[in-house]
N, C-alpha and C. Protein backbone atom coordinates (compact mmCIF):
# COMPACT_ATOMS: atom_id res chain seq x y z
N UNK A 1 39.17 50.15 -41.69
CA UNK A 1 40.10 50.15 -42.80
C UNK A 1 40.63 48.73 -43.01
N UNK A 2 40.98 48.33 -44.10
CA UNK A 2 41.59 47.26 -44.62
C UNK A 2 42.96 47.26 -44.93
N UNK A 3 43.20 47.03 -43.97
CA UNK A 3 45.21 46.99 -44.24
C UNK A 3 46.25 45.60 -44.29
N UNK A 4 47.06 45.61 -44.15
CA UNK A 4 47.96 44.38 -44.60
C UNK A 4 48.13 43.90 -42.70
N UNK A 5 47.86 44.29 -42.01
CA UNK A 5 48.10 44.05 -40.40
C UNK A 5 46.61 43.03 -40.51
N UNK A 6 45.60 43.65 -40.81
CA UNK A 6 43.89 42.83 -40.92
C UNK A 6 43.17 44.46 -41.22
N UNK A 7 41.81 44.15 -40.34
CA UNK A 7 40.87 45.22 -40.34
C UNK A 7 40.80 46.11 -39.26
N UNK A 8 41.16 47.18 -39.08
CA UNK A 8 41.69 47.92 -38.24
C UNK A 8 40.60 49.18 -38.29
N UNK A 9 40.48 49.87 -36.83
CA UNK A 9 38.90 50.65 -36.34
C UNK A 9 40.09 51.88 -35.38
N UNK A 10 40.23 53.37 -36.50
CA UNK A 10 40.31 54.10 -35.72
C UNK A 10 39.10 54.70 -34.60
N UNK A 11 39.61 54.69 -33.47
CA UNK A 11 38.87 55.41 -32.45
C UNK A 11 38.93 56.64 -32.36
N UNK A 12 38.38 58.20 -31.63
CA UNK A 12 38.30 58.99 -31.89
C UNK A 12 39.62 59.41 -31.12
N UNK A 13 40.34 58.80 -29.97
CA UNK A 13 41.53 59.44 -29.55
C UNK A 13 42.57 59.31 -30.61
N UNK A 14 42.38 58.61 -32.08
CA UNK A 14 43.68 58.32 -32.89
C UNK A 14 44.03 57.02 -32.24
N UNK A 15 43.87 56.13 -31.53
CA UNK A 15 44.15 54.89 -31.50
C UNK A 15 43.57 53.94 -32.57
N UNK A 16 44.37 53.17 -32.76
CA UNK A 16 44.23 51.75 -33.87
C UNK A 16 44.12 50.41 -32.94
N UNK A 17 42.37 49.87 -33.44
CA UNK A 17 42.42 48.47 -32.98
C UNK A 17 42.30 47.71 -33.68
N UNK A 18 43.09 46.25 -33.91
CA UNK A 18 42.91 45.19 -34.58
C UNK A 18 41.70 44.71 -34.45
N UNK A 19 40.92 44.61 -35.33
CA UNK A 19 39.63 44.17 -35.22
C UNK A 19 39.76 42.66 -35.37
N UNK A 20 40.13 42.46 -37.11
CA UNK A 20 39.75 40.37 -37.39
C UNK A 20 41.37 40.82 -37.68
N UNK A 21 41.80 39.78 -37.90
CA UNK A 21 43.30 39.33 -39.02
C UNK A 21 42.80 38.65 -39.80
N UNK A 22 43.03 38.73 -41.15
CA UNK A 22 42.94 38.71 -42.40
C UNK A 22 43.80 37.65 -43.02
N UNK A 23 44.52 36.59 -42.57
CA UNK A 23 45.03 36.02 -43.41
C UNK A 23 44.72 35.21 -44.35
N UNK A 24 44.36 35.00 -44.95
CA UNK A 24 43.99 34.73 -46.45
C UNK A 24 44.54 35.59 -47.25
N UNK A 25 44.31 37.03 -47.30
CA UNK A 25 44.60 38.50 -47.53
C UNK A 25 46.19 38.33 -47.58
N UNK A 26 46.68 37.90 -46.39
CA UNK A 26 47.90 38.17 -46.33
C UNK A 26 48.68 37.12 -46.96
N UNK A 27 48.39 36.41 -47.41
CA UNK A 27 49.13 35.04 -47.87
C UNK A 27 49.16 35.12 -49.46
N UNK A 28 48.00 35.71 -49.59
CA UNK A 28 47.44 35.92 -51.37
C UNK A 28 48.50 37.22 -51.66
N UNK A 29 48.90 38.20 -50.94
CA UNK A 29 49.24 39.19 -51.00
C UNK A 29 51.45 38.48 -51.19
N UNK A 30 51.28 38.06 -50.51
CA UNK A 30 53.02 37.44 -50.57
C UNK A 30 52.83 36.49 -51.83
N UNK A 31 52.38 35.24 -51.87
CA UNK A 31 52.36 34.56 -52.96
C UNK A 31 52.36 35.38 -54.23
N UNK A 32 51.19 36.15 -54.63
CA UNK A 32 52.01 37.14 -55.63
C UNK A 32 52.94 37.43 -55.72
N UNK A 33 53.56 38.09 -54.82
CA UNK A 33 55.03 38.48 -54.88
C UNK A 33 56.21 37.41 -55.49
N UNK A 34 55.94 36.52 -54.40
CA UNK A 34 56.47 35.54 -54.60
C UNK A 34 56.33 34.79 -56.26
N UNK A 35 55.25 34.78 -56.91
CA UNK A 35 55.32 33.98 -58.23
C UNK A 35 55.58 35.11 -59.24
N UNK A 36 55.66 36.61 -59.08
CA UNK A 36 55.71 37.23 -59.71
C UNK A 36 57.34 37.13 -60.13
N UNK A 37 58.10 37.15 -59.37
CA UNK A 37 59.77 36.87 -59.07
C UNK A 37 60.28 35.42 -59.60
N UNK A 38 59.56 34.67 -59.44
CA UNK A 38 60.34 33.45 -59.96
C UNK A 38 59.90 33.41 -61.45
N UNK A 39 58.81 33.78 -61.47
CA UNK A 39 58.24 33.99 -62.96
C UNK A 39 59.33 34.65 -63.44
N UNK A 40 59.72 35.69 -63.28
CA UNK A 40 60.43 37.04 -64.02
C UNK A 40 61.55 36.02 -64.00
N UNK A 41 62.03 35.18 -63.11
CA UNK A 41 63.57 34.51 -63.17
C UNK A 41 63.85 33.55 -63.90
N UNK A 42 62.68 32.81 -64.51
CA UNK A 42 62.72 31.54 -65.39
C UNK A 42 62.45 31.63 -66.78
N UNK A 43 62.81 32.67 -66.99
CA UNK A 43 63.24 33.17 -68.79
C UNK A 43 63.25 32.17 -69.72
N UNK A 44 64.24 31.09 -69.07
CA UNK A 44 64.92 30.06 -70.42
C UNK A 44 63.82 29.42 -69.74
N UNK A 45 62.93 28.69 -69.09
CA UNK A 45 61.87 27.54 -69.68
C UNK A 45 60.77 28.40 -69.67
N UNK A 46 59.95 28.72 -70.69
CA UNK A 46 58.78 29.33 -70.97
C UNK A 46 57.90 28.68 -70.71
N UNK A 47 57.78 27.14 -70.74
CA UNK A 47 56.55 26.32 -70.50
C UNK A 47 56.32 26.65 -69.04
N UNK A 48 57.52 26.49 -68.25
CA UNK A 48 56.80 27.09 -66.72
C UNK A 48 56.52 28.26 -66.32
N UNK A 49 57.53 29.52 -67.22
CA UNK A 49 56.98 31.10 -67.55
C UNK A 49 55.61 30.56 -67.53
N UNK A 50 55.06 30.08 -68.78
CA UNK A 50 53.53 30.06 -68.94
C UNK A 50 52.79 29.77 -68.08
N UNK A 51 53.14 28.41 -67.70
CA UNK A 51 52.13 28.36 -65.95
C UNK A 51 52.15 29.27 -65.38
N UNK A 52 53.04 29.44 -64.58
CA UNK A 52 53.35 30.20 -63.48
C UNK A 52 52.44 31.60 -64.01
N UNK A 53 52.69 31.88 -65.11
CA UNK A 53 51.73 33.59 -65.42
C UNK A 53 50.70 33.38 -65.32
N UNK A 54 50.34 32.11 -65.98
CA UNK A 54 48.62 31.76 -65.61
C UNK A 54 47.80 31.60 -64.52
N UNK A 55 48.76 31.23 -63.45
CA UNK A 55 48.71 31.04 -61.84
C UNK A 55 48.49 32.27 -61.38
N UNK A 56 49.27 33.21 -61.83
CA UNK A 56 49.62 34.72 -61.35
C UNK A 56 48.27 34.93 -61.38
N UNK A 57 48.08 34.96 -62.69
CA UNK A 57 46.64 35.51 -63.26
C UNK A 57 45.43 35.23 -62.37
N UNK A 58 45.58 33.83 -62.06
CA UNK A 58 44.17 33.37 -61.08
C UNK A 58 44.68 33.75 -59.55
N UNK A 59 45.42 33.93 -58.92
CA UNK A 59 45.91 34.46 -57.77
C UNK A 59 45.76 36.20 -57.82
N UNK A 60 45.63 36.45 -58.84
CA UNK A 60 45.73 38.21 -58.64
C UNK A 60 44.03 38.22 -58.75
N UNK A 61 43.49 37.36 -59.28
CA UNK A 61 41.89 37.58 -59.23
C UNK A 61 41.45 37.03 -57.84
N UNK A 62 41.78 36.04 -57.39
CA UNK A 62 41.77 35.64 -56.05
C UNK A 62 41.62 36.99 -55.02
N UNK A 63 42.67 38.02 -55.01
CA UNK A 63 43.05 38.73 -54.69
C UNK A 63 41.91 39.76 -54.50
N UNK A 64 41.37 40.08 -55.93
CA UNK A 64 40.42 40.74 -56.31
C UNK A 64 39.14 40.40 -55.51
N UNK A 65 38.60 39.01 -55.45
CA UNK A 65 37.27 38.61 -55.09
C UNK A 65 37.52 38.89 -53.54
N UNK A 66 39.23 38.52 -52.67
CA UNK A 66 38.44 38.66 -51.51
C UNK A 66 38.96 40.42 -50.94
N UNK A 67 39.37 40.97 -51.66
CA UNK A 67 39.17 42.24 -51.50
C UNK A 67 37.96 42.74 -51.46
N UNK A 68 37.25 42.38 -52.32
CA UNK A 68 35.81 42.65 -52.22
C UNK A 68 35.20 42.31 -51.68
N UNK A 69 34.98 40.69 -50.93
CA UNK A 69 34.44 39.86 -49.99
C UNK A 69 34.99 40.72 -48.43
N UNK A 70 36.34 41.14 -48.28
CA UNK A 70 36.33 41.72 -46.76
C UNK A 70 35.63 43.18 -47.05
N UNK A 71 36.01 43.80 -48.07
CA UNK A 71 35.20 45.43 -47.99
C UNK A 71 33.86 45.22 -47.86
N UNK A 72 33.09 44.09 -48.44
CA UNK A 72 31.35 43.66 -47.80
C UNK A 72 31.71 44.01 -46.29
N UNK A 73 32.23 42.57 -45.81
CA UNK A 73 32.08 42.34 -44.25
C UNK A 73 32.17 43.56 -43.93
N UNK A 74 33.38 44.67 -44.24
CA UNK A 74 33.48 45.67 -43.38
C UNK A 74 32.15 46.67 -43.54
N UNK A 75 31.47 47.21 -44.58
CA UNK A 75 30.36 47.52 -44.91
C UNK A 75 29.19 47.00 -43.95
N UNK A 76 29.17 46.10 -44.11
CA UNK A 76 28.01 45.35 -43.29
C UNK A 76 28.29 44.78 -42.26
N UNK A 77 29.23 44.63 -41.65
CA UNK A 77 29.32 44.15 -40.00
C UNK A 77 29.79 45.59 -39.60
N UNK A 78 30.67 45.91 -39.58
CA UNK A 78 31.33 47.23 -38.62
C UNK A 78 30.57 48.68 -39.31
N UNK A 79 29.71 49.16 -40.26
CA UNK A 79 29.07 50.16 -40.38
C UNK A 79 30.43 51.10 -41.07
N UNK A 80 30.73 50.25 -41.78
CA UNK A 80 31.93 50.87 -42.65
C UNK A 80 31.50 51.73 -43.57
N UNK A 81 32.52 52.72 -44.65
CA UNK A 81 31.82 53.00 -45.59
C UNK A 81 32.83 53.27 -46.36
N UNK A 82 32.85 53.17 -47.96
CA UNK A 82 33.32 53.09 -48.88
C UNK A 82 34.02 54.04 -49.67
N UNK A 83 35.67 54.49 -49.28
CA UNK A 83 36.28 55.38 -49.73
C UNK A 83 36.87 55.42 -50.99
N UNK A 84 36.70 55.49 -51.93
CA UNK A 84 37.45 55.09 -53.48
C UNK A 84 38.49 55.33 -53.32
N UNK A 85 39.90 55.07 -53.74
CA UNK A 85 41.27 55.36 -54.03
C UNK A 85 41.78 55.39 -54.94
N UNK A 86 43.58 55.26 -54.57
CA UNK A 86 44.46 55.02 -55.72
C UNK A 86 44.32 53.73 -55.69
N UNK A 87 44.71 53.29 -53.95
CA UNK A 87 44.91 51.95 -53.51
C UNK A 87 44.16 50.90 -54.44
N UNK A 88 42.95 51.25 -55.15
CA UNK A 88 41.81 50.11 -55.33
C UNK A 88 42.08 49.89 -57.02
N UNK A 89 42.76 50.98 -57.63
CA UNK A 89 43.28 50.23 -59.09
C UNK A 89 44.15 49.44 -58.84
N UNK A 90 45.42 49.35 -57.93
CA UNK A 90 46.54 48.23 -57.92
C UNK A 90 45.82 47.31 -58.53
N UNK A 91 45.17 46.39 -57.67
CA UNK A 91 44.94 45.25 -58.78
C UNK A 91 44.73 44.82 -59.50
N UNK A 92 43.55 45.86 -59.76
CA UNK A 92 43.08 45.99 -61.68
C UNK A 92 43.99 46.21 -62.14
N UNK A 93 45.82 46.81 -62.13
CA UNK A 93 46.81 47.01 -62.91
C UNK A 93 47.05 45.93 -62.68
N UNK A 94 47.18 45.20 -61.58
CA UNK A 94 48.33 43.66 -61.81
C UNK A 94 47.49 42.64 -62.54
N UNK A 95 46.42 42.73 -62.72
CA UNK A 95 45.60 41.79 -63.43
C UNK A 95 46.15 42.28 -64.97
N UNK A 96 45.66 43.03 -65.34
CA UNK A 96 46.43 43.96 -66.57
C UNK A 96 47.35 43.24 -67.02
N UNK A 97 48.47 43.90 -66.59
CA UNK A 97 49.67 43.19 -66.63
C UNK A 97 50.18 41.77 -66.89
N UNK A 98 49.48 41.52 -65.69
CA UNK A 98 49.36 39.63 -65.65
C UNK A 98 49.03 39.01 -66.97
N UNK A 99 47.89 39.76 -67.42
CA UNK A 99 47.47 39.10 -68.77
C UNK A 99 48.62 39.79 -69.71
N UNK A 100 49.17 40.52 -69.94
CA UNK A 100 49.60 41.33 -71.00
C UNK A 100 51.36 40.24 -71.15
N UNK A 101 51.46 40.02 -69.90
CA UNK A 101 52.68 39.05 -69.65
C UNK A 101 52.22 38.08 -70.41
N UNK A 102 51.58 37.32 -70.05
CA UNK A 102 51.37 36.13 -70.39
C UNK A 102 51.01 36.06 -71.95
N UNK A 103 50.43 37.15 -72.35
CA UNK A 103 49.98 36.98 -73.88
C UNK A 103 51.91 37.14 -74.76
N UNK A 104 52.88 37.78 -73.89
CA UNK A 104 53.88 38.48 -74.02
C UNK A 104 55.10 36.96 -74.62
N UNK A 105 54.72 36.43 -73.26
CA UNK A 105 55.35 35.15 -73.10
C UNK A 105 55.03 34.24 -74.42
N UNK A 106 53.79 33.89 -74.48
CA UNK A 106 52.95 32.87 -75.61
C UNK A 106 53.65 33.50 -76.60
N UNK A 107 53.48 34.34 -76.91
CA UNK A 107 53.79 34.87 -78.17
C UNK A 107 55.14 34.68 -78.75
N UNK A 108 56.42 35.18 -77.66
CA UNK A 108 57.96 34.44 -77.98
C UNK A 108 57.85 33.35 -77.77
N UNK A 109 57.13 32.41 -77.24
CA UNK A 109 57.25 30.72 -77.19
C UNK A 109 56.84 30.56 -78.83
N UNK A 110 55.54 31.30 -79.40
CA UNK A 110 55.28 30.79 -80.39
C UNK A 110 56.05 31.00 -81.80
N UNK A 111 56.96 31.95 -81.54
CA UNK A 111 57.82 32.66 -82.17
C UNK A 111 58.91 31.53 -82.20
N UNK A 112 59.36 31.41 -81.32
CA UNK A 112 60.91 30.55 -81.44
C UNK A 112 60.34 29.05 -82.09
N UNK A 113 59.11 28.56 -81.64
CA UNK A 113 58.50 27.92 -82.20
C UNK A 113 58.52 27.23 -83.47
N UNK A 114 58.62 28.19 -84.37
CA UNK A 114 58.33 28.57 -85.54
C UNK A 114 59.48 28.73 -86.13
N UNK A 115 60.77 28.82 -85.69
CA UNK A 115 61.99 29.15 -86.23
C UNK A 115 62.29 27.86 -86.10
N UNK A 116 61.91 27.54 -85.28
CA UNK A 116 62.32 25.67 -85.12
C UNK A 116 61.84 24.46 -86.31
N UNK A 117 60.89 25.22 -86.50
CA UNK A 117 60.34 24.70 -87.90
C UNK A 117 60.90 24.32 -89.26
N UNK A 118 61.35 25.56 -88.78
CA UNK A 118 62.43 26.45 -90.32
C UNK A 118 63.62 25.38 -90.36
N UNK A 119 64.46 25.09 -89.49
CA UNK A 119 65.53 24.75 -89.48
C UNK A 119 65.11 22.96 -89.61
């Protein structure tokens, strides 16, 4: 299994062993968090709203590729096998999102923009 601890191998007594640690996984996994929050907090400058969403955006795909890169390894080194979930849309929603923000953002930048014009 692929969890936020690393890659973890129930045994048949119900014991859990740490197999690898995963950090990459785990760092990609906080940094989201982390830019998702300051993003949401920097309202009044939109130019760094905008980065920062765009960052999001390539960090939540980040996210994506090595999710997929450890579910290989586990597939093919440990004789894993492939359970579908809920777990496995999360990111396809935060990617979603990510973009839907960011188109969200552009759009009142280009808006106030435009009033600025006016005046």
């Amino acid at each position: 299994m692929l969890t936020f601890k690393g890659i973890i191998k129930k045994t048949e007594g119900q014991e859990i062993n740490v197999i690898q640690n995963i950090w990459p996984f785990k760092i990609i996994l906080i940094l989201i968090v982390l830019v998702a929050l300051v993003t949401i907090f920097v309202y009044k400058n939109r130019t760094l709203q905008l980065t920062l969403a765009k960052f999001l955006i390539g960090v939540v795909s980040g996210l994506i590729l090595i999710s997929c890169y450890y579910s290989y390894v586990i597939i093919s080194t440990y004789d894993g096998t492939f359970v579908p979930g809920v777990k496995i849309i999360i990111p396809v929603a935060m990617l979603a999102l990510s973009i839907l923000a960011f188109r969200g953002i552009r759009k009142d930048d280009m808006l106030v923009k435009s009033y600025d014009r006016l005046r």
